[in-house]
N, C-alpha and C. Protein backbone atom coordinates (compact mmCIF):
# COMPACT_ATOMS: atom_id res chain seq x y z
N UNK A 1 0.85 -1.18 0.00
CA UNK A 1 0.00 0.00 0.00
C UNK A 1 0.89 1.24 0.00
N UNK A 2 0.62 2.09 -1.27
CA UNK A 2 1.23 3.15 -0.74
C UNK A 2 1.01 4.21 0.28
N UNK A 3 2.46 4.83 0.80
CA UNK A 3 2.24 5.74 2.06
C UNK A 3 1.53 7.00 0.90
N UNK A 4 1.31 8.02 2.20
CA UNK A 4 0.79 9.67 1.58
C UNK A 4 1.94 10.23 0.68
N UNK A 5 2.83 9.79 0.91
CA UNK A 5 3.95 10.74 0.81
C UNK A 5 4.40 10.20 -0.73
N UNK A 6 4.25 8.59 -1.16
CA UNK A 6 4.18 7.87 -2.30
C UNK A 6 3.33 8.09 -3.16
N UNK A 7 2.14 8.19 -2.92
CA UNK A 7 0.96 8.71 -3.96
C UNK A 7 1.28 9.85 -4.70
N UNK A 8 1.10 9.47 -5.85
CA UNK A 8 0.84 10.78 -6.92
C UNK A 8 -0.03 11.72 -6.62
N UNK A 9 0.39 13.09 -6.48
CA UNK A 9 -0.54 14.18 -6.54
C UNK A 9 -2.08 14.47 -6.94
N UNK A 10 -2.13 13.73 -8.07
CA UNK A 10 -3.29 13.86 -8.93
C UNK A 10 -4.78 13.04 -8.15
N UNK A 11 -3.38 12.27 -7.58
CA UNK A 11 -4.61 11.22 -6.68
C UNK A 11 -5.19 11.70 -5.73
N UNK A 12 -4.55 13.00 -4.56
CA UNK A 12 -5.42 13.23 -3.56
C UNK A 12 -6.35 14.20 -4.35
N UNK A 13 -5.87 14.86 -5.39
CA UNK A 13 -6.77 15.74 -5.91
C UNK A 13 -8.02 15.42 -6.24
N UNK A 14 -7.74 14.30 -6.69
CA UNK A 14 -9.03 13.27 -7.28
C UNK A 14 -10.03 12.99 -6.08
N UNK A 15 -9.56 13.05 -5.25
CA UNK A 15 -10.16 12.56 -3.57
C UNK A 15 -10.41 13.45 -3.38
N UNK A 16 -9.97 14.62 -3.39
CA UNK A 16 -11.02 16.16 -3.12
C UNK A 16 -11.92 16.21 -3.65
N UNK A 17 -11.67 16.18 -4.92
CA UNK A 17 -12.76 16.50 -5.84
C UNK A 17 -14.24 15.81 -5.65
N UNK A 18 -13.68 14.60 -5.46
CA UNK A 18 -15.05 13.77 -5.33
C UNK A 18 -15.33 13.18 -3.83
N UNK A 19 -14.73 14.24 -3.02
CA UNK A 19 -14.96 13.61 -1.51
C UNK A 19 -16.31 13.29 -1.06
N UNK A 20 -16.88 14.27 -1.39
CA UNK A 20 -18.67 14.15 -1.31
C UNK A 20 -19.71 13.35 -1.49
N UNK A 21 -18.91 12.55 -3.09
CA UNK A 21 -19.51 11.68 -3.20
C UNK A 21 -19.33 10.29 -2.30
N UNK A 22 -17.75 10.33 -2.05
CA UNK A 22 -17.16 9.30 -1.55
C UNK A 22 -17.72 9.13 -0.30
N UNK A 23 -17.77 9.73 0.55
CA UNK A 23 -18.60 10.06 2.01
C UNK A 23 -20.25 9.77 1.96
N UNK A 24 -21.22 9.72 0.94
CA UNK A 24 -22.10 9.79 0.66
C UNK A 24 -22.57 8.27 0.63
N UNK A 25 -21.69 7.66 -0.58
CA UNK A 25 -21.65 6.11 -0.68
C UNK A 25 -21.37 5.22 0.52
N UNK A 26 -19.84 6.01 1.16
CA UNK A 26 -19.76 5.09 2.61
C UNK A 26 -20.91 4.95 3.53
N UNK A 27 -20.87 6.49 3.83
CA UNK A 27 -22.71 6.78 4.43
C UNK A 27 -23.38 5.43 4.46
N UNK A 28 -24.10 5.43 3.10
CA UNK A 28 -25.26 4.62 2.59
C UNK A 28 -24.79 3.31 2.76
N UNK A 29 -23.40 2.69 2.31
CA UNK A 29 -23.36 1.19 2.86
C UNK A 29 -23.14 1.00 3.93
N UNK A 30 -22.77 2.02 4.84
CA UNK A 30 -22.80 1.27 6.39
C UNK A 30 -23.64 2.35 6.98
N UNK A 31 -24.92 2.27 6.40
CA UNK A 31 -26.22 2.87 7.04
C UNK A 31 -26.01 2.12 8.48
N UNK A 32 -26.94 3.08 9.67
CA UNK A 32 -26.76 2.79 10.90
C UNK A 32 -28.06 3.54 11.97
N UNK A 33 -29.44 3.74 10.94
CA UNK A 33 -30.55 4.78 11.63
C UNK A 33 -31.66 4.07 11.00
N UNK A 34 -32.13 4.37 11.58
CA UNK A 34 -34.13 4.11 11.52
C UNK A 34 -34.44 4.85 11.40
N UNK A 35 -33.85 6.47 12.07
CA UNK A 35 -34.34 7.62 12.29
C UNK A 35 -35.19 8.11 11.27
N UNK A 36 -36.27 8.70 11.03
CA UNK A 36 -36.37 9.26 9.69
C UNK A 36 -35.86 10.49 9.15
N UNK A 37 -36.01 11.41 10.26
CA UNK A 37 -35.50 12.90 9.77
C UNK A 37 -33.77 12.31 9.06
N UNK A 38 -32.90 11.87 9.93
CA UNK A 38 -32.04 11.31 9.28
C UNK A 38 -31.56 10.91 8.10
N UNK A 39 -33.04 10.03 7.90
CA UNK A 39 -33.14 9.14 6.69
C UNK A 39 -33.15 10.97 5.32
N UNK A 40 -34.25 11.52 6.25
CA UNK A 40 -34.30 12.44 4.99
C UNK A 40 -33.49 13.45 4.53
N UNK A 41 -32.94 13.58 5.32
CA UNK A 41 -31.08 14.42 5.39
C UNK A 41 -30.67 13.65 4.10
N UNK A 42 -30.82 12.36 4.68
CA UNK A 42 -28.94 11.72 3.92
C UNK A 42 -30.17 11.53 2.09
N UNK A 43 -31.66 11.26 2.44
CA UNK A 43 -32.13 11.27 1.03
C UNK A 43 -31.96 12.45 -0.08
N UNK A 44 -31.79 13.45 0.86
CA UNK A 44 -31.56 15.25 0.29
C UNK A 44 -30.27 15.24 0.00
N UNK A 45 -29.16 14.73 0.27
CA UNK A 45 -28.36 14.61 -0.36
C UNK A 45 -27.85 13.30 -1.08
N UNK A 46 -28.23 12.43 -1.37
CA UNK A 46 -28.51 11.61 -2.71
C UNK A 46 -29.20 12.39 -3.88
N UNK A 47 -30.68 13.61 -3.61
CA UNK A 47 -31.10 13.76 -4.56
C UNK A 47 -30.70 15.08 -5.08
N UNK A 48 -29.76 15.28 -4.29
CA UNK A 48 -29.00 17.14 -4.54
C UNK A 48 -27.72 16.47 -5.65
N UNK A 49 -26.74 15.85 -4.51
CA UNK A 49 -25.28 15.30 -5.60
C UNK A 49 -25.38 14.19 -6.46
N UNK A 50 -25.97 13.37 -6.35
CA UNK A 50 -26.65 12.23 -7.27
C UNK A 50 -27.68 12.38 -8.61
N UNK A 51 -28.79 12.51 -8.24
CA UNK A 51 -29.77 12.44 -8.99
C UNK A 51 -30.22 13.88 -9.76
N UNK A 52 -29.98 14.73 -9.34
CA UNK A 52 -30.19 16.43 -9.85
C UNK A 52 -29.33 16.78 -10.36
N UNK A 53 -27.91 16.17 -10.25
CA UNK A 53 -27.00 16.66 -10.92
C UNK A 53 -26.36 15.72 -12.27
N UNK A 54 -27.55 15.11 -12.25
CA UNK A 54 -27.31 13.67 -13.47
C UNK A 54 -26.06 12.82 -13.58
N UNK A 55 -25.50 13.04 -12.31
CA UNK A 55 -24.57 11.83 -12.05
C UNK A 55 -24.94 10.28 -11.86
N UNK A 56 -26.29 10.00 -11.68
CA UNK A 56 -26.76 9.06 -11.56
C UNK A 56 -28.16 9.51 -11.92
N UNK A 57 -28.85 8.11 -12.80
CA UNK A 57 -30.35 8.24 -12.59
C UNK A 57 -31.27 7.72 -11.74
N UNK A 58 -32.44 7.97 -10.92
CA UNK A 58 -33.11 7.23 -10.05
C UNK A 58 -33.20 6.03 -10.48
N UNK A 59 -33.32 5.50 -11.36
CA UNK A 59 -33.45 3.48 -11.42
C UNK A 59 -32.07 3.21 -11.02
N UNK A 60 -30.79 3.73 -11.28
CA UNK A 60 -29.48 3.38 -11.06
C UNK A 60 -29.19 3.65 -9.25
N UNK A 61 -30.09 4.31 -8.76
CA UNK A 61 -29.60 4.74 -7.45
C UNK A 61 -30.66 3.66 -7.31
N UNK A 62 -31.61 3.63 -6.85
CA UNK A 62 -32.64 2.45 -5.99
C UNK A 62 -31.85 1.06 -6.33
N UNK A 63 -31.25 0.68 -7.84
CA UNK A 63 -30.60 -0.63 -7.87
C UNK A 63 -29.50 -0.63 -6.57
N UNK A 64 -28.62 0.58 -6.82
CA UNK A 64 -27.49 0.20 -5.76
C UNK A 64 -27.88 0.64 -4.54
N UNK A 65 -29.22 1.30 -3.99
CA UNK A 65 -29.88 1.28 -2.27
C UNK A 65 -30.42 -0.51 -2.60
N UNK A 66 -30.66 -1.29 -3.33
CA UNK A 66 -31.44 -2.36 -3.65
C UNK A 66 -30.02 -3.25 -2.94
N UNK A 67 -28.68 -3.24 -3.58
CA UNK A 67 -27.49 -4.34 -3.55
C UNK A 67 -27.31 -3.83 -1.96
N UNK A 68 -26.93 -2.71 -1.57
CA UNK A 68 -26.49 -2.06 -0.30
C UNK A 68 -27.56 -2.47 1.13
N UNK A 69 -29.03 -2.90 0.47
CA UNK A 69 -29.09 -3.73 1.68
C UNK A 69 -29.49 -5.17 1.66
N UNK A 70 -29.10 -6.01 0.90
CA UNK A 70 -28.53 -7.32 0.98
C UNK A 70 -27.71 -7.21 1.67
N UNK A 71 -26.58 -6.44 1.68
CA UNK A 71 -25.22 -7.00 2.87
C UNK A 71 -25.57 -6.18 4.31
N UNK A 72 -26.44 -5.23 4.02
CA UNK A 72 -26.97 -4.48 5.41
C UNK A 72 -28.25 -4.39 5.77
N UNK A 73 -28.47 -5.98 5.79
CA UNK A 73 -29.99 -6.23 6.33
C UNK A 73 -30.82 -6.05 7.57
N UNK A 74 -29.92 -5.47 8.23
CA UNK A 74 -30.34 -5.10 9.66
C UNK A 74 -31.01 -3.54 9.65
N UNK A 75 -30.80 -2.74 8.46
CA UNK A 75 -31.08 -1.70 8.29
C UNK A 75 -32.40 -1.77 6.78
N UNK A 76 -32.93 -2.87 6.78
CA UNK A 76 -33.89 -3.10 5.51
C UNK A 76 -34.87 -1.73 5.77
N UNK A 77 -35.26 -1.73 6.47
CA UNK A 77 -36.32 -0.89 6.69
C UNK A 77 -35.95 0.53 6.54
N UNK A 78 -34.88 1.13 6.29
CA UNK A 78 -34.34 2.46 6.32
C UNK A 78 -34.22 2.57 4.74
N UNK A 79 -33.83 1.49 3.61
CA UNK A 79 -33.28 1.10 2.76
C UNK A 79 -34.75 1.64 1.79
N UNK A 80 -35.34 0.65 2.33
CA UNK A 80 -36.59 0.69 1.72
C UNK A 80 -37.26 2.06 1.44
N UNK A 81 -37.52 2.85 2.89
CA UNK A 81 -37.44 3.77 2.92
C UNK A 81 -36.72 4.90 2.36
N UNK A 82 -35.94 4.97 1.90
CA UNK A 82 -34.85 5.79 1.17
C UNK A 82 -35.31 5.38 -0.57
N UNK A 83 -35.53 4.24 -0.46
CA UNK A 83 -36.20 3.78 -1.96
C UNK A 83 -37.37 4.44 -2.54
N UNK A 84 -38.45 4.40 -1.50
CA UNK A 84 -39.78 4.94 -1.42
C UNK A 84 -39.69 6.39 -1.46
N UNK A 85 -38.90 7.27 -1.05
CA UNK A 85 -38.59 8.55 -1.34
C UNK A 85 -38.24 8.97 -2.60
N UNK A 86 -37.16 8.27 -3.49
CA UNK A 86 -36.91 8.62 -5.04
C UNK A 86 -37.65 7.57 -5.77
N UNK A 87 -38.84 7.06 -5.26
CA UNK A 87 -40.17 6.37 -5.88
C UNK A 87 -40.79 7.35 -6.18
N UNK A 88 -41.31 7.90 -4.87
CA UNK A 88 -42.20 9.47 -4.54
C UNK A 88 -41.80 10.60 -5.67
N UNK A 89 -40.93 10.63 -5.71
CA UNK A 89 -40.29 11.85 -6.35
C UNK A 89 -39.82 11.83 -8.08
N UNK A 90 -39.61 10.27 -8.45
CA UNK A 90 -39.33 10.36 -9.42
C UNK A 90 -40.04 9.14 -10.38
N UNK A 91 -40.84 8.30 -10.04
CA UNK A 91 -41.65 7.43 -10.31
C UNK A 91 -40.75 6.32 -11.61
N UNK A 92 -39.33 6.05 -10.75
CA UNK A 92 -39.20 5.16 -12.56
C UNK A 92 -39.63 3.61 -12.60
N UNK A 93 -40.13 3.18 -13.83
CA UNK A 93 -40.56 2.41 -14.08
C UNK A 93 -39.65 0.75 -14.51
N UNK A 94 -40.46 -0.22 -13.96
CA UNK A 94 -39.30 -1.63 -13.76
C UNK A 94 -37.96 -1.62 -13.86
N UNK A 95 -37.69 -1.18 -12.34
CA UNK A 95 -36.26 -1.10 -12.21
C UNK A 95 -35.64 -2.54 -11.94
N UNK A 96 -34.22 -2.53 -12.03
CA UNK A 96 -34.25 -3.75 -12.68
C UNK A 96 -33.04 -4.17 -11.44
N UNK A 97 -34.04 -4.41 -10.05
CA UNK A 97 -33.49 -4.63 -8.49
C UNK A 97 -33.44 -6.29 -8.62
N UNK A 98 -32.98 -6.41 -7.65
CA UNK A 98 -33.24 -8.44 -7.27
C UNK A 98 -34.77 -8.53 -6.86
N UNK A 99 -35.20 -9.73 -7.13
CA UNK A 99 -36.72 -9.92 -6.51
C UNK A 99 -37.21 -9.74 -4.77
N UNK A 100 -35.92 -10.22 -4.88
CA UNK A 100 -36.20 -10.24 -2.83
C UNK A 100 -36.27 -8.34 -2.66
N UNK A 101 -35.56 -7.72 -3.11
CA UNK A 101 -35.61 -6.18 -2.79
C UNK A 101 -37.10 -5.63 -3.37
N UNK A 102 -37.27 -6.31 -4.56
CA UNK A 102 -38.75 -5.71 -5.08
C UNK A 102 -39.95 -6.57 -4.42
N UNK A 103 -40.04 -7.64 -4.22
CA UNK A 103 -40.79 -8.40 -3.34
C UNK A 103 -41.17 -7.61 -2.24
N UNK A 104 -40.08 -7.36 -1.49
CA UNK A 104 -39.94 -6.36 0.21
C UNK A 104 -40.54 -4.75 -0.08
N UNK A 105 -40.00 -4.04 -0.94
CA UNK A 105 -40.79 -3.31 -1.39
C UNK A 105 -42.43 -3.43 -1.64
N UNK A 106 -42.85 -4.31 -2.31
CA UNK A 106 -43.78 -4.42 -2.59
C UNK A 106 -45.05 -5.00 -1.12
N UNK A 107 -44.12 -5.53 -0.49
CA UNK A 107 -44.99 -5.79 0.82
C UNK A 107 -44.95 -4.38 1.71
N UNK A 108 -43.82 -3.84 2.23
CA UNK A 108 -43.92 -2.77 2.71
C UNK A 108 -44.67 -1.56 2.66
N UNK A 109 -44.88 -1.03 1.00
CA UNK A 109 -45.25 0.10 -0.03
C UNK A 109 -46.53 -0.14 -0.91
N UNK A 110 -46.83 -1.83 -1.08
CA UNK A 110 -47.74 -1.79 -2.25
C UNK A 110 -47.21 -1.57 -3.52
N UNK A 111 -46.49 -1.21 -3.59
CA UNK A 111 -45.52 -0.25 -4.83
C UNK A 111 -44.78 -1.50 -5.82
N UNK A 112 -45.12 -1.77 -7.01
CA UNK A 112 -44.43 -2.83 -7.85
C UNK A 112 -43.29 -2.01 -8.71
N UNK A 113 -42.04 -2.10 -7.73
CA UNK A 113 -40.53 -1.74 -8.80
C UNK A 113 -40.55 -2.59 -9.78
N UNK A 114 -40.82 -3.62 -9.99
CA UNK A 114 -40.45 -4.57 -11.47
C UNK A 114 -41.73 -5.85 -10.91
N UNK A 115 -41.68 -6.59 -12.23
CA UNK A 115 -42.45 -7.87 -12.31
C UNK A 115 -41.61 -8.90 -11.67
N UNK A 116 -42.09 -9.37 -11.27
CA UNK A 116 -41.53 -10.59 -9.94
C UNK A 116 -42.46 -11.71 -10.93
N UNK A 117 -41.64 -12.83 -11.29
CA UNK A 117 -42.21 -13.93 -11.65
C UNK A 117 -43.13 -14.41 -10.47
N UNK A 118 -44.18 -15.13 -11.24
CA UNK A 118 -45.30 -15.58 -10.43
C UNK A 118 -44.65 -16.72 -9.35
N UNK A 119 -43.86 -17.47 -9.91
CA UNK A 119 -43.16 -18.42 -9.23
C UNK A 119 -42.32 -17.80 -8.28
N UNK A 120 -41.77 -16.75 -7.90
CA UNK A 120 -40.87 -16.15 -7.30
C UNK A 120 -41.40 -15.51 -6.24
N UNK A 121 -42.93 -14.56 -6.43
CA UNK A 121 -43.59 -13.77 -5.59
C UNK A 121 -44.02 -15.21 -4.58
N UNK A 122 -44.91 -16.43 -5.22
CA UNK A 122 -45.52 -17.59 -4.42
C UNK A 122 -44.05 -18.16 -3.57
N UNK A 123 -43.36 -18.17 -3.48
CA UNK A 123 -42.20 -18.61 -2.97
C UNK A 123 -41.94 -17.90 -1.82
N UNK A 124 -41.38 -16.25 -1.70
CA UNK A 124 -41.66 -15.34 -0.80
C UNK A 124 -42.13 -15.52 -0.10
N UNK A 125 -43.70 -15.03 -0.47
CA UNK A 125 -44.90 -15.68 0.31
C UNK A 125 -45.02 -16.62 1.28
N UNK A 126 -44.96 -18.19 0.45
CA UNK A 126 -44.72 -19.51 1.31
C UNK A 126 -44.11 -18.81 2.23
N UNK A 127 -42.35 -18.36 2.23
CA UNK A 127 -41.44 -18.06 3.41
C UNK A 127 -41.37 -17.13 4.05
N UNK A 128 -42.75 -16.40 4.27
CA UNK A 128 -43.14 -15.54 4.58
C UNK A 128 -41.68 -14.69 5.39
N UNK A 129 -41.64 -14.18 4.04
CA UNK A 129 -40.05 -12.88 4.09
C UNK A 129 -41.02 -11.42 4.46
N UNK A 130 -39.98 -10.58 5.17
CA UNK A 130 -41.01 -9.43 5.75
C UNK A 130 -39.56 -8.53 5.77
N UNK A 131 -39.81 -7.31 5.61
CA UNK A 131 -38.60 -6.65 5.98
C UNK A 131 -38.11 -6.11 7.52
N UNK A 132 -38.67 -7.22 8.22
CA UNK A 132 -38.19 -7.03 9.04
C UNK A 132 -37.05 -8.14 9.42
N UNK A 133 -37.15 -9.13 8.23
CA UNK A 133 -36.18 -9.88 8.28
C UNK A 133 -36.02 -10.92 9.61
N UNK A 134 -35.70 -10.73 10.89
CA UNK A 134 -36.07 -11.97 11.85
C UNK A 134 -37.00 -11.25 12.45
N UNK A 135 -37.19 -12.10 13.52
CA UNK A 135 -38.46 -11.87 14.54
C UNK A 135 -37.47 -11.23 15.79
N UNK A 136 -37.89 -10.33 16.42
CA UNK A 136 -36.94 -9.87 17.54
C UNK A 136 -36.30 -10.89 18.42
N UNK A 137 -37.50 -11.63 18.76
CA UNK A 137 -37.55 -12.67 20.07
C UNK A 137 -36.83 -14.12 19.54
N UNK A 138 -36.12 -13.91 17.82
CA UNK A 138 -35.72 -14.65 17.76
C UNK A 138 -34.26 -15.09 18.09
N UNK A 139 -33.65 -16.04 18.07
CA UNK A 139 -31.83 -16.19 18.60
C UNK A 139 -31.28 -15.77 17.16
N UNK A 140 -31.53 -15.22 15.93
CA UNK A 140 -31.38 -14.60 14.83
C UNK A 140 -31.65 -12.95 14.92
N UNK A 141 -32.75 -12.61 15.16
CA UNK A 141 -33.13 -11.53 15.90
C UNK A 141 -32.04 -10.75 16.96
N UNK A 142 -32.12 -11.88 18.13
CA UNK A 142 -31.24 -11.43 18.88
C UNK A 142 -29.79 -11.03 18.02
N UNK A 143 -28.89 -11.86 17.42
CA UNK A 143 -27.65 -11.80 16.97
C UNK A 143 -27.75 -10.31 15.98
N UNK A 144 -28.77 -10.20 15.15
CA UNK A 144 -28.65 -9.21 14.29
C UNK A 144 -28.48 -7.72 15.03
N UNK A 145 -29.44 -7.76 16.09
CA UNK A 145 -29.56 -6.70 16.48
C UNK A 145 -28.57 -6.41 17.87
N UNK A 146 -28.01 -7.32 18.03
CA UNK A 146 -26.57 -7.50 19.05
C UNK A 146 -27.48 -7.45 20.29
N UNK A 147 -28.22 -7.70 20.57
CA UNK A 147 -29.41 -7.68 22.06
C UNK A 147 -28.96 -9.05 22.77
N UNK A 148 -27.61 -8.48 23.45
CA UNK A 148 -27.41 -9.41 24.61
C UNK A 148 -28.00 -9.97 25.65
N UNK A 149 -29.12 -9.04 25.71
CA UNK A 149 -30.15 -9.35 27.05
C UNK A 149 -30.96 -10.52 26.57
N UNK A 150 -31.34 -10.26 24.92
CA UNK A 150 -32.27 -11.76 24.33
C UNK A 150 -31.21 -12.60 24.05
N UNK A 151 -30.51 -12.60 23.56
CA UNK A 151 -29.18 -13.56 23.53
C UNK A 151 -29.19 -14.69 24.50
N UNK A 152 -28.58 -14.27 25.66
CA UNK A 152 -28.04 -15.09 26.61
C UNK A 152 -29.07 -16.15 27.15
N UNK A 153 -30.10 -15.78 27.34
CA UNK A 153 -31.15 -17.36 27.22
C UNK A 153 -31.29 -18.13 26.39
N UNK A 154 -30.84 -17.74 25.50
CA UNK A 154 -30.74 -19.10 24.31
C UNK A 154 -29.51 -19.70 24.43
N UNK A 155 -28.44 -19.33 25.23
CA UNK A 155 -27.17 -20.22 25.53
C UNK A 155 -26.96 -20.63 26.82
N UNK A 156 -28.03 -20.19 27.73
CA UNK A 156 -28.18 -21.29 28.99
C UNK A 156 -29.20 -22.50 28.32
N UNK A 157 -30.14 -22.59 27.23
CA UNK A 157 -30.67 -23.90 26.86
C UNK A 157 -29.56 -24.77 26.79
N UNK A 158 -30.16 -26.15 27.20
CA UNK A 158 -29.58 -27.56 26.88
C UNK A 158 -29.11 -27.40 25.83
N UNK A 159 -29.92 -27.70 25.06
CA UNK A 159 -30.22 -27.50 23.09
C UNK A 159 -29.64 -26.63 22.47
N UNK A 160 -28.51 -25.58 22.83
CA UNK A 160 -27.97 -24.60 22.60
C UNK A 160 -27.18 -24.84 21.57
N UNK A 161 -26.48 -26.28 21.32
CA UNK A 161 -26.10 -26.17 20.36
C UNK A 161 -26.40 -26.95 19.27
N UNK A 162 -28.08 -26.72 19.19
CA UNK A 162 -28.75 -27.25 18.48
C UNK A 162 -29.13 -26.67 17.12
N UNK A 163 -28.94 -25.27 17.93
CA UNK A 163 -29.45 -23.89 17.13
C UNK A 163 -28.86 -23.60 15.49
């Protein structure tokens, strides 16, 4: 890795230039609020440096809020939310997300981002997926949401390492 002192010039410049954005993206993949006012801060600036300034178009931003919470599913519900805002605002049509993100959407919002094969929506369904993703009270629940207090009774069970 190079040190500061090794890097080419051009490179921190490059990092100025686009610090905003860079901070923006980190932001959004290691989302960390429920809050909403929050939520609508950080949506005002997605739709100020992002989307208004045609650096990105709304189907291209909801795909990558769509990938960003697959790996940060503990925050689905903020995600979604942030989705449903440049829904509101910019209405684009079959965006072209994973099913599980448009599925979740679609339970949350009513709102159909894309066609979900019939076979795909009945599947969901069966596994009755929710964006809330576990149940609080569950030992999944517990782990996601780091709730040591629900935790620790599931590792005084016998069966503990059944789980």
């Amino acid at each position: 890795m190079l040190r500061k002192k090794d890097r080419p010039k051009h490179y921190d410049a490059l990092i100025d230039t686009f610090r905003y954005y860079i901070d923006l993206f980190n932001g959004l993949y290691r989302l960390k609020t429920k809050d909403e006012g929050e939520l609508n801060s950080i949506y005002n600036k997605i739709k100020t440096l992002l989307i208004d300034s045609k650096i990105y178009r709304p189907e291209k931003m909801i795909i990558e809020i769509g990938m960003m919470a697959e790996y940060n599913n503990r925050y689905m519900k903020s995600y979604l939310f942030l989705t449903k805002l440049i829904y509101d605002d910019y209405h684009p049509e079959d965006v072209n997300v994973s099913d599980i993100f448009a599925y979740l959407f679609y339970k949350e919002y009513a709102i159909i981002l894309k066609n979900i094969a019939e076979t795909n929506f009945e599947y969901f369904e069966s596994q009755h997926y929710t964006p809330d993703v576990h149940d609080e009270y569950s030992i999944y629940g517990a782990i996601m949401n780091d709730n040591l207090v629900r935790f620790i009774p599931y590792t005084e069970c016998e069966d503990f390492n059944e789980y």
